[in-house]
Structure formats: C-alpha cells, structure tokens
PDB file of N, CA and C in Angstrom:
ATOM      1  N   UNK A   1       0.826  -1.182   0.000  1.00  0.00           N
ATOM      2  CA  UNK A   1       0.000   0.000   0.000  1.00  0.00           C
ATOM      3  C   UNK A   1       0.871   1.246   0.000  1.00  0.00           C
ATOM      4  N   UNK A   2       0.407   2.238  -0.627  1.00  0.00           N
ATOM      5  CA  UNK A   2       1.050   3.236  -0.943  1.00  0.00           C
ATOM      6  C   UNK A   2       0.948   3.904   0.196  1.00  0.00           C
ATOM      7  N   UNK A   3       0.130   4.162   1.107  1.00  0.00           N
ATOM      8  CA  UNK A   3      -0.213   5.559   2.232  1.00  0.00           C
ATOM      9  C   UNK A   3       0.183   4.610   3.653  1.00  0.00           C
ATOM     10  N   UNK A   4       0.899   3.243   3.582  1.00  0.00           N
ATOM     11  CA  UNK A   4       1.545   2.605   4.365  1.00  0.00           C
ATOM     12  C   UNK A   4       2.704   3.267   5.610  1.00  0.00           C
ATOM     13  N   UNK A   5       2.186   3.528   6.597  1.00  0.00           N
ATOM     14  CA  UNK A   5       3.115   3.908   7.372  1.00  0.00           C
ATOM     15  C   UNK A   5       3.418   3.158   8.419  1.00  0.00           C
ATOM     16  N   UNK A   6       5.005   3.406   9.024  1.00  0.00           N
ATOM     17  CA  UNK A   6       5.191   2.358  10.011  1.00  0.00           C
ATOM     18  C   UNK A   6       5.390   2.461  11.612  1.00  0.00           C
ATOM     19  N   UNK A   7       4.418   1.703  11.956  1.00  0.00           N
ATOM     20  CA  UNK A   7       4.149   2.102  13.259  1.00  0.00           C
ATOM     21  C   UNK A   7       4.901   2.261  14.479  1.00  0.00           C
ATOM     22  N   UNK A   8       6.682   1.709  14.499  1.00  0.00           N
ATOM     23  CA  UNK A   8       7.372   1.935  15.116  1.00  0.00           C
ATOM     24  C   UNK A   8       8.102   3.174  15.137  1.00  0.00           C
ATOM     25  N   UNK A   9       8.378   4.079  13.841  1.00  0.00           N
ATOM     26  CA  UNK A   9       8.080   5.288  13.400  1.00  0.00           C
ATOM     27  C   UNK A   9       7.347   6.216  14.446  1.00  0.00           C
ATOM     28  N   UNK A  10       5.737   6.069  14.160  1.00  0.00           N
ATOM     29  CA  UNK A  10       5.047   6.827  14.980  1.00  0.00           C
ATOM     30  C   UNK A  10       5.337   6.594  15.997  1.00  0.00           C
ATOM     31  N   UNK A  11       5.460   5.690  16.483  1.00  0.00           N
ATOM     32  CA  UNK A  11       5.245   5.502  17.807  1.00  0.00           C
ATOM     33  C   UNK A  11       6.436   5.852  18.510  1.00  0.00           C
ATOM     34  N   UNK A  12       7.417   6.071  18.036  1.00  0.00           N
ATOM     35  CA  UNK A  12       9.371   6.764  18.492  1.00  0.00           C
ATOM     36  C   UNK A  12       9.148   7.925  18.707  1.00  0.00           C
ATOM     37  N   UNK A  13       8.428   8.747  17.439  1.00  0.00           N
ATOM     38  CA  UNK A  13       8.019  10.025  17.462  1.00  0.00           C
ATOM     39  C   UNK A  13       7.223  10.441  18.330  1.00  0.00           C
ATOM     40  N   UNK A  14       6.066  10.010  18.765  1.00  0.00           N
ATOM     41  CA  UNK A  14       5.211  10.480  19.489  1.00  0.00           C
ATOM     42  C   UNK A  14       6.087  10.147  20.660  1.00  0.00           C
ATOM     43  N   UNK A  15       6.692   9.387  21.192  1.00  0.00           N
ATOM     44  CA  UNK A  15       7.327   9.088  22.590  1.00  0.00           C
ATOM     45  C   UNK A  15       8.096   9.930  22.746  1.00  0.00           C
ATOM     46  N   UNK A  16       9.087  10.219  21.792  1.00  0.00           N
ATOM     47  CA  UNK A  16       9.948  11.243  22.139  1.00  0.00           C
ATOM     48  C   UNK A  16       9.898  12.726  21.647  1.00  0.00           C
ATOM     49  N   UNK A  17       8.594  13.090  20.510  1.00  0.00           N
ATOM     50  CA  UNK A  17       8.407  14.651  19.825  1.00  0.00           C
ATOM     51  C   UNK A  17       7.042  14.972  20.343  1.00  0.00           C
ATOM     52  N   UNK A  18       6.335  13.852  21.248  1.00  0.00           N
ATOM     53  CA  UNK A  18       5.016  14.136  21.344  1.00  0.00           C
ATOM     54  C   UNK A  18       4.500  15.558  21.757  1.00  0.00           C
ATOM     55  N   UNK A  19       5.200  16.384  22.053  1.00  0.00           N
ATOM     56  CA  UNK A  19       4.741  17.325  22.658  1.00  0.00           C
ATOM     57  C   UNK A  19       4.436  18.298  21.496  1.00  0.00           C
ATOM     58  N   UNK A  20       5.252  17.990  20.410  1.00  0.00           N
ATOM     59  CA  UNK A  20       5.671  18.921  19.347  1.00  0.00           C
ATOM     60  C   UNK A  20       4.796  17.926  18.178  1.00  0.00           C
ATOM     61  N   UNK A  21       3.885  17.182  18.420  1.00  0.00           N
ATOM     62  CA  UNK A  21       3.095  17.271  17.652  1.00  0.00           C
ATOM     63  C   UNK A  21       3.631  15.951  16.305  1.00  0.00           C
ATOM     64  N   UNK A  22       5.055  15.752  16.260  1.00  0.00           N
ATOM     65  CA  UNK A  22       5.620  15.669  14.820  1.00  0.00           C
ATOM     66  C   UNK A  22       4.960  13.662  14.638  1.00  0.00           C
ATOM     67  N   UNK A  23       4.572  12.869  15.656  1.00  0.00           N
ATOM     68  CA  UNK A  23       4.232  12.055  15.231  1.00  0.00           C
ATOM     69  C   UNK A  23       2.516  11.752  14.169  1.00  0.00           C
ATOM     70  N   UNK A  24       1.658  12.933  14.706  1.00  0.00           N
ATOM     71  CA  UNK A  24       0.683  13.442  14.505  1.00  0.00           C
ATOM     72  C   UNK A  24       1.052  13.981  12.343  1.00  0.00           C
ATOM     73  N   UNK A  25       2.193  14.581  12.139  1.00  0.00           N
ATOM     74  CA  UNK A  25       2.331  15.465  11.111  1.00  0.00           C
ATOM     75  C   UNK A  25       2.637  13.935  10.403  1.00  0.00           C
ATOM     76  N   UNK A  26       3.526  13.417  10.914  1.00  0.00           N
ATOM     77  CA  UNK A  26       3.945  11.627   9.993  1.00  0.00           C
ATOM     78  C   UNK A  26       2.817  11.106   9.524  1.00  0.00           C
ATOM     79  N   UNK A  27       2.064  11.129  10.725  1.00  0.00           N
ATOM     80  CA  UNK A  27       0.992   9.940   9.707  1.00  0.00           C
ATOM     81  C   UNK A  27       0.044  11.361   9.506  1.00  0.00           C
ATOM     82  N   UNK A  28       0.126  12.310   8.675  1.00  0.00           N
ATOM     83  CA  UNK A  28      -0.946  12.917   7.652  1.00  0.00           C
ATOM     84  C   UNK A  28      -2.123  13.723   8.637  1.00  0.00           C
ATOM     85  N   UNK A  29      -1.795  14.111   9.786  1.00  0.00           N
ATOM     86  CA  UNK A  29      -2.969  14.815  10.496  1.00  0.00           C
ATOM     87  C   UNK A  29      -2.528  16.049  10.686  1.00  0.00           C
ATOM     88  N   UNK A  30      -2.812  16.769  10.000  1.00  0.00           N
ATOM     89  CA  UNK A  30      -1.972  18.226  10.425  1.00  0.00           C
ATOM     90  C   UNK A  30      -2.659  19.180  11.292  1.00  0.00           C
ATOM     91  N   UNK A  31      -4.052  19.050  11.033  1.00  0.00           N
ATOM     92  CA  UNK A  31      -4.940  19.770  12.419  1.00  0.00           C
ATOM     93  C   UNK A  31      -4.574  19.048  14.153  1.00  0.00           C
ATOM     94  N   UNK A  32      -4.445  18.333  14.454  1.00  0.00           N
ATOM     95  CA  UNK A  32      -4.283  17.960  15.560  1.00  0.00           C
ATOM     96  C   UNK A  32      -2.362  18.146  15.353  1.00  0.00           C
ATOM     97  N   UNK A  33      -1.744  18.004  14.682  1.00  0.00           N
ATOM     98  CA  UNK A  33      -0.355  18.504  14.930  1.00  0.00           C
ATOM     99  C   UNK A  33      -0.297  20.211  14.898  1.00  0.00           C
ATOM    100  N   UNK A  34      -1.141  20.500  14.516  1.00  0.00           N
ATOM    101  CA  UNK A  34      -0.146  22.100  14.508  1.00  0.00           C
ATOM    102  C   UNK A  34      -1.201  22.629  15.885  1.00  0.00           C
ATOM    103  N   UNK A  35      -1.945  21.908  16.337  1.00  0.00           N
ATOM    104  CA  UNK A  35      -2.909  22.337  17.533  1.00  0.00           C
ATOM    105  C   UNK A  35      -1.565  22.003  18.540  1.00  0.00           C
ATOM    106  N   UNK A  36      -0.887  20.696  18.458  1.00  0.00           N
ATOM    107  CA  UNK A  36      -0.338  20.089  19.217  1.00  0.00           C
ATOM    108  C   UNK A  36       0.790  21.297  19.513  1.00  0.00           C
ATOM    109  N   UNK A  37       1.844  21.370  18.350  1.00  0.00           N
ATOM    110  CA  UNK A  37       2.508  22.413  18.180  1.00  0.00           C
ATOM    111  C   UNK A  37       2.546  23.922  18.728  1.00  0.00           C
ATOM    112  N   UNK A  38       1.811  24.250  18.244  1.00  0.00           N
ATOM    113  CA  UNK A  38       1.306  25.706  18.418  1.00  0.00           C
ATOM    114  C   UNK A  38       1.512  26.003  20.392  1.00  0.00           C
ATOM    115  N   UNK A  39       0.123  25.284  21.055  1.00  0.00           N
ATOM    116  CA  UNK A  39      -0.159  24.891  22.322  1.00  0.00           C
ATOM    117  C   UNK A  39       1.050  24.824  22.803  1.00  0.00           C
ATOM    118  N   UNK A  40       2.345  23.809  22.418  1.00  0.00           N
ATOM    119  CA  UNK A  40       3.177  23.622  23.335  1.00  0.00           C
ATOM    120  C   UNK A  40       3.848  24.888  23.092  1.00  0.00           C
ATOM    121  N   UNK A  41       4.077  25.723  22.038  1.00  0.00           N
ATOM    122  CA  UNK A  41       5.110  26.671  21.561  1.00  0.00           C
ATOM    123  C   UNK A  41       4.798  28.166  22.311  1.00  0.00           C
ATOM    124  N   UNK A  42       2.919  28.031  22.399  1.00  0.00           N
ATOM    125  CA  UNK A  42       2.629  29.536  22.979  1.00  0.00           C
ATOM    126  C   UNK A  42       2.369  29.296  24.433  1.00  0.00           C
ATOM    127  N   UNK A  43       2.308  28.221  24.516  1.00  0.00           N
ATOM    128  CA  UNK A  43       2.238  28.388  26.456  1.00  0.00           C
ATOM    129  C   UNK A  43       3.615  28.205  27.354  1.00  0.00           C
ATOM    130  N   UNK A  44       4.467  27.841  26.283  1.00  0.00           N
ATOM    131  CA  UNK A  44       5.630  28.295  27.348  1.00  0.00           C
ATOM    132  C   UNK A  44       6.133  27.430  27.901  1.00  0.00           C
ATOM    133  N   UNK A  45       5.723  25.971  27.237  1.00  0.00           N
ATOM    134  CA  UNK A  45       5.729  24.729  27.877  1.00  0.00           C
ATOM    135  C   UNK A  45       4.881  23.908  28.679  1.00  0.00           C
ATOM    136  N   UNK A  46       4.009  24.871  29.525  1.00  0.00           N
ATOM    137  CA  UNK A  46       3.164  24.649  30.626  1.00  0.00           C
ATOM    138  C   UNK A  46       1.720  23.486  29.435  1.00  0.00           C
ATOM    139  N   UNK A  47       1.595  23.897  28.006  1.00  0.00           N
ATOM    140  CA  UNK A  47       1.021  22.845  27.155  1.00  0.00           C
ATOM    141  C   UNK A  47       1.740  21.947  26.919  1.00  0.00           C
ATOM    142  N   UNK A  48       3.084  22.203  26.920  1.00  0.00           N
ATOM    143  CA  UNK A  48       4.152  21.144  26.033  1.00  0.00           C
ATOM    144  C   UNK A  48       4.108  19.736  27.354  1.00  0.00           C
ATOM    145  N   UNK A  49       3.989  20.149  28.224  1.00  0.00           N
ATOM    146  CA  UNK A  49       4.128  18.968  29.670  1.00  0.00           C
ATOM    147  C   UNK A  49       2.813  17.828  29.552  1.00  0.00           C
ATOM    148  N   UNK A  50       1.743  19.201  28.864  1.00  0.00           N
ATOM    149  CA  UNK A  50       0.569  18.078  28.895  1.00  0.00           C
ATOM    150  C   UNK A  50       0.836  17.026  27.684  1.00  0.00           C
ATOM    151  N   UNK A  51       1.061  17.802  25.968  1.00  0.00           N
ATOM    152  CA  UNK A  51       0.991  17.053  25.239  1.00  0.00           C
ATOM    153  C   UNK A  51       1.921  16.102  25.038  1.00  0.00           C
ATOM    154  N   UNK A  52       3.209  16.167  26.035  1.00  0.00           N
ATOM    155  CA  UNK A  52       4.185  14.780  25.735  1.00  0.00           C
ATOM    156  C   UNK A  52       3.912  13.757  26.983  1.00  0.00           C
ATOM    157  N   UNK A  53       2.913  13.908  27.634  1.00  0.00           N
ATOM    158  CA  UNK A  53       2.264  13.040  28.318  1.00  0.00           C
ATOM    159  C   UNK A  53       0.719  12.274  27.188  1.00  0.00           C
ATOM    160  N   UNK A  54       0.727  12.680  26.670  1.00  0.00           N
ATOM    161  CA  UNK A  54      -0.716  11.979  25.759  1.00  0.00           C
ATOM    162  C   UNK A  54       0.528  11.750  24.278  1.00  0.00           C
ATOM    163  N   UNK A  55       1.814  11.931  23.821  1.00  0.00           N
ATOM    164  CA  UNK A  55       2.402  11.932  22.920  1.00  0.00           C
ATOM    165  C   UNK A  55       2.814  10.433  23.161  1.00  0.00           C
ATOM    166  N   UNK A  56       3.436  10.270  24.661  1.00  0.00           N
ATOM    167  CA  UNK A  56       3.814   9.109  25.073  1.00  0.00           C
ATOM    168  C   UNK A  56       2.647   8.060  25.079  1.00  0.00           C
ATOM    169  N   UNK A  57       1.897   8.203  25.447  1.00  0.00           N
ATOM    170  CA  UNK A  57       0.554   7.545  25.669  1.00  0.00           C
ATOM    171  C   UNK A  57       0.634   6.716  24.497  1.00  0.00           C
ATOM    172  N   UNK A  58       0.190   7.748  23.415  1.00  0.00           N
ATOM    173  CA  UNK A  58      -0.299   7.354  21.756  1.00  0.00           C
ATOM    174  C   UNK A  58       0.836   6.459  21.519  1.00  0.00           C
ATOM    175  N   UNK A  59       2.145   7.051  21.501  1.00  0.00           N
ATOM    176  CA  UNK A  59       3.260   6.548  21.142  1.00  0.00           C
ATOM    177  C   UNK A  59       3.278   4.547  21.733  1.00  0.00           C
ATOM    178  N   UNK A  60       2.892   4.377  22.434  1.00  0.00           N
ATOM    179  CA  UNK A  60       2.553   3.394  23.532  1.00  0.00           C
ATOM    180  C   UNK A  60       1.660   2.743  22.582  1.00  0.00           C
ATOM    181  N   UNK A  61       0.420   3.332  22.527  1.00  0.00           N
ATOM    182  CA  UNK A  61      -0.961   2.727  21.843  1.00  0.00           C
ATOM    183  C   UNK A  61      -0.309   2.218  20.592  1.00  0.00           C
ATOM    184  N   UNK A  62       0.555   3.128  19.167  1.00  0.00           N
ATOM    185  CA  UNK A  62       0.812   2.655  18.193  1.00  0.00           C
ATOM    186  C   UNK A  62       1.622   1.451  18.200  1.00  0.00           C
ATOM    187  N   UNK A  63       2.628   1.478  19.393  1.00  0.00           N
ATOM    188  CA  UNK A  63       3.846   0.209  19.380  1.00  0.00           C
ATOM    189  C   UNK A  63       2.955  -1.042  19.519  1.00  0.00           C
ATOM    190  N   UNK A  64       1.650  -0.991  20.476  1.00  0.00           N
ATOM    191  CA  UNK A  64       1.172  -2.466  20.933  1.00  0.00           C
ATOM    192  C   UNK A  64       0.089  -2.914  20.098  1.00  0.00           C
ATOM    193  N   UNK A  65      -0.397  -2.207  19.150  1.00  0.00           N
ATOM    194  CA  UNK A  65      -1.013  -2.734  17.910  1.00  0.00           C
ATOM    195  C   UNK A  65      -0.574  -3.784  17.126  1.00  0.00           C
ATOM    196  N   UNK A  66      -1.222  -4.056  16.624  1.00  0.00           N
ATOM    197  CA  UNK A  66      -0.889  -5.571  15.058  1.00  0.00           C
ATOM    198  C   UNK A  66      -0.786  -4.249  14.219  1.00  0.00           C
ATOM    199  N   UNK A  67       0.186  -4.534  12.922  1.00  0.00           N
ATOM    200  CA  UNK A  67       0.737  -3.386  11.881  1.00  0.00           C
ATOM    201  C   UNK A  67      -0.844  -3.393  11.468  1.00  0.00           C
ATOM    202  N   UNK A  68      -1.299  -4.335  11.360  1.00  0.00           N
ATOM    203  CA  UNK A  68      -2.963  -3.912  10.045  1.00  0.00           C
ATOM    204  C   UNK A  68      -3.728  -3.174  11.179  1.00  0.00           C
ATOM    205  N   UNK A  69      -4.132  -3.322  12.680  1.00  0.00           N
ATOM    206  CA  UNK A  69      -4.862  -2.120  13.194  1.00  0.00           C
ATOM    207  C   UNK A  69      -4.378  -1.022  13.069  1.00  0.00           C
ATOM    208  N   UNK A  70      -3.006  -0.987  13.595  1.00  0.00           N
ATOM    209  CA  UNK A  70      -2.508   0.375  13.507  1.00  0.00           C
ATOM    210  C   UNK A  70      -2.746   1.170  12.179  1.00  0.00           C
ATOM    211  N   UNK A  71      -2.636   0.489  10.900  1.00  0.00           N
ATOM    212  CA  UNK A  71      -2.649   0.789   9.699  1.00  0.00           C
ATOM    213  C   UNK A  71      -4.316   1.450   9.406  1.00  0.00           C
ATOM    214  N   UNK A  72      -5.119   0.361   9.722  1.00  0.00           N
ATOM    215  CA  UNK A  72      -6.629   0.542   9.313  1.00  0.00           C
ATOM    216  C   UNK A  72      -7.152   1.847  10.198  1.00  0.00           C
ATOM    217  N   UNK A  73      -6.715   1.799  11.406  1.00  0.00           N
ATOM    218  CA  UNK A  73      -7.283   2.972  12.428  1.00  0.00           C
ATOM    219  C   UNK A  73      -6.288   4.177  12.400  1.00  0.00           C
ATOM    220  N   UNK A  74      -5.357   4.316  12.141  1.00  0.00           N
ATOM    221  CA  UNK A  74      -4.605   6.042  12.550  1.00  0.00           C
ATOM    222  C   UNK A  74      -4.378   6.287  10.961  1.00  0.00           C
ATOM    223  N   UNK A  75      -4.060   5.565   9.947  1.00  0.00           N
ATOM    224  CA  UNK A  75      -3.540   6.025   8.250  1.00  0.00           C
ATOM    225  C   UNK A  75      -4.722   5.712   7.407  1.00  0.00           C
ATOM    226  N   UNK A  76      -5.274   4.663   7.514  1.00  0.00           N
ATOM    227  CA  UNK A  76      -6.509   4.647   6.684  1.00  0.00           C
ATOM    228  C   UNK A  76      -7.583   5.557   7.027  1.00  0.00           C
ATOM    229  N   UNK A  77      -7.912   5.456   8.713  1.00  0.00           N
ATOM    230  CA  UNK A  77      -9.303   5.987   9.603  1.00  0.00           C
ATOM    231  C   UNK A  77      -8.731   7.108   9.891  1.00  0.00           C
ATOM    232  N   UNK A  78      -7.967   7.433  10.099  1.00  0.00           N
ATOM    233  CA  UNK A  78      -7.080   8.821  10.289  1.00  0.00           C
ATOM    234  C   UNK A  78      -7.945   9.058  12.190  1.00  0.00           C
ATOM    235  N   UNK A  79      -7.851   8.375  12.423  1.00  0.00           N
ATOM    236  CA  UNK A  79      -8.106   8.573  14.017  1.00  0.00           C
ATOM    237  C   UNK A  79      -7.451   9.746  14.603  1.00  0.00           C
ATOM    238  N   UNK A  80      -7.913  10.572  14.997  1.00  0.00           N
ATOM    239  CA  UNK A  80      -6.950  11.660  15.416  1.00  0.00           C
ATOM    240  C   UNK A  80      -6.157  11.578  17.121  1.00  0.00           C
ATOM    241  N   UNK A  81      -6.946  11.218  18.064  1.00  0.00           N
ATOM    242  CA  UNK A  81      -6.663  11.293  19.181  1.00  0.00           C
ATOM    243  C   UNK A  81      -7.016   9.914  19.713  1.00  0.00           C
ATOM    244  N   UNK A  82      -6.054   9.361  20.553  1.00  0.00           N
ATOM    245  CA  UNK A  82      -5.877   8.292  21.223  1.00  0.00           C
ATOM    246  C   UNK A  82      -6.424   6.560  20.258  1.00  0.00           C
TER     247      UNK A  82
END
C-alpha cells in the first residue's frame, strides 16, 4: 500500500516529539499537529508537559497494535486522538 506507514516510526516520534506534535504530522494529520505544536510553543511549555504526556501515551498505543490495526485505524481511519 502506498499511504503505508510504520508504526514503530510513529510511535518513536510520538514518545519522544510528542509534545511537538511531529508524530501526529507523519501519519498525515496536520490539524491535531499544529494544535499540538502551536499549544506547546505559545504556552511556554506549561502545554508542552501536557501534550508529551498523551504523545507518550499514543506513542505506547501505536507500538502495541498488530501493523494492520494500527494501519486501518490512525492512516486509513485517520483517528486523530488516542
């Protein structure tokens, strides 16, 4: 599949950029990344603490998937949050 992305990928990213949104921008969601972004960039951090706590989370959720859920629900379904 062409729009195939890989979930150890996201899931590195979100663990370790979650705050900054960039696992969110990988797999094709750019409204919930530049929300992600933005939030951590204009609050000064005081957002950035929340979103690399739900970055890690996700990051978590994508690693313990089978590749075809992960695939069918966050790149196909474009699931945005959790």
């Amino acid at each position: 599949m062409a729009n195939e992305k890989s979930k150890i990928a996201a899931g590195l990213l979100g663990i370790f950029f979650g705050a900054l949104g960039v696992h969110k921008f990988y797999l094709g969601m750019k409204k919930p990344a530049l929300i992600m972004l933005l939030v951590s960039l204009f609050t000064f951090g005081v957002g950035a603490a929340v979103f690399e706590v739900i970055g890690i989370i996700e990051g978590i959720i994508y690693l313990t998937m089978s590749d075809e859920q992960f695939n069918n629900t966050y790149v196909i379904g474009q699931k945005e949050w959790f």
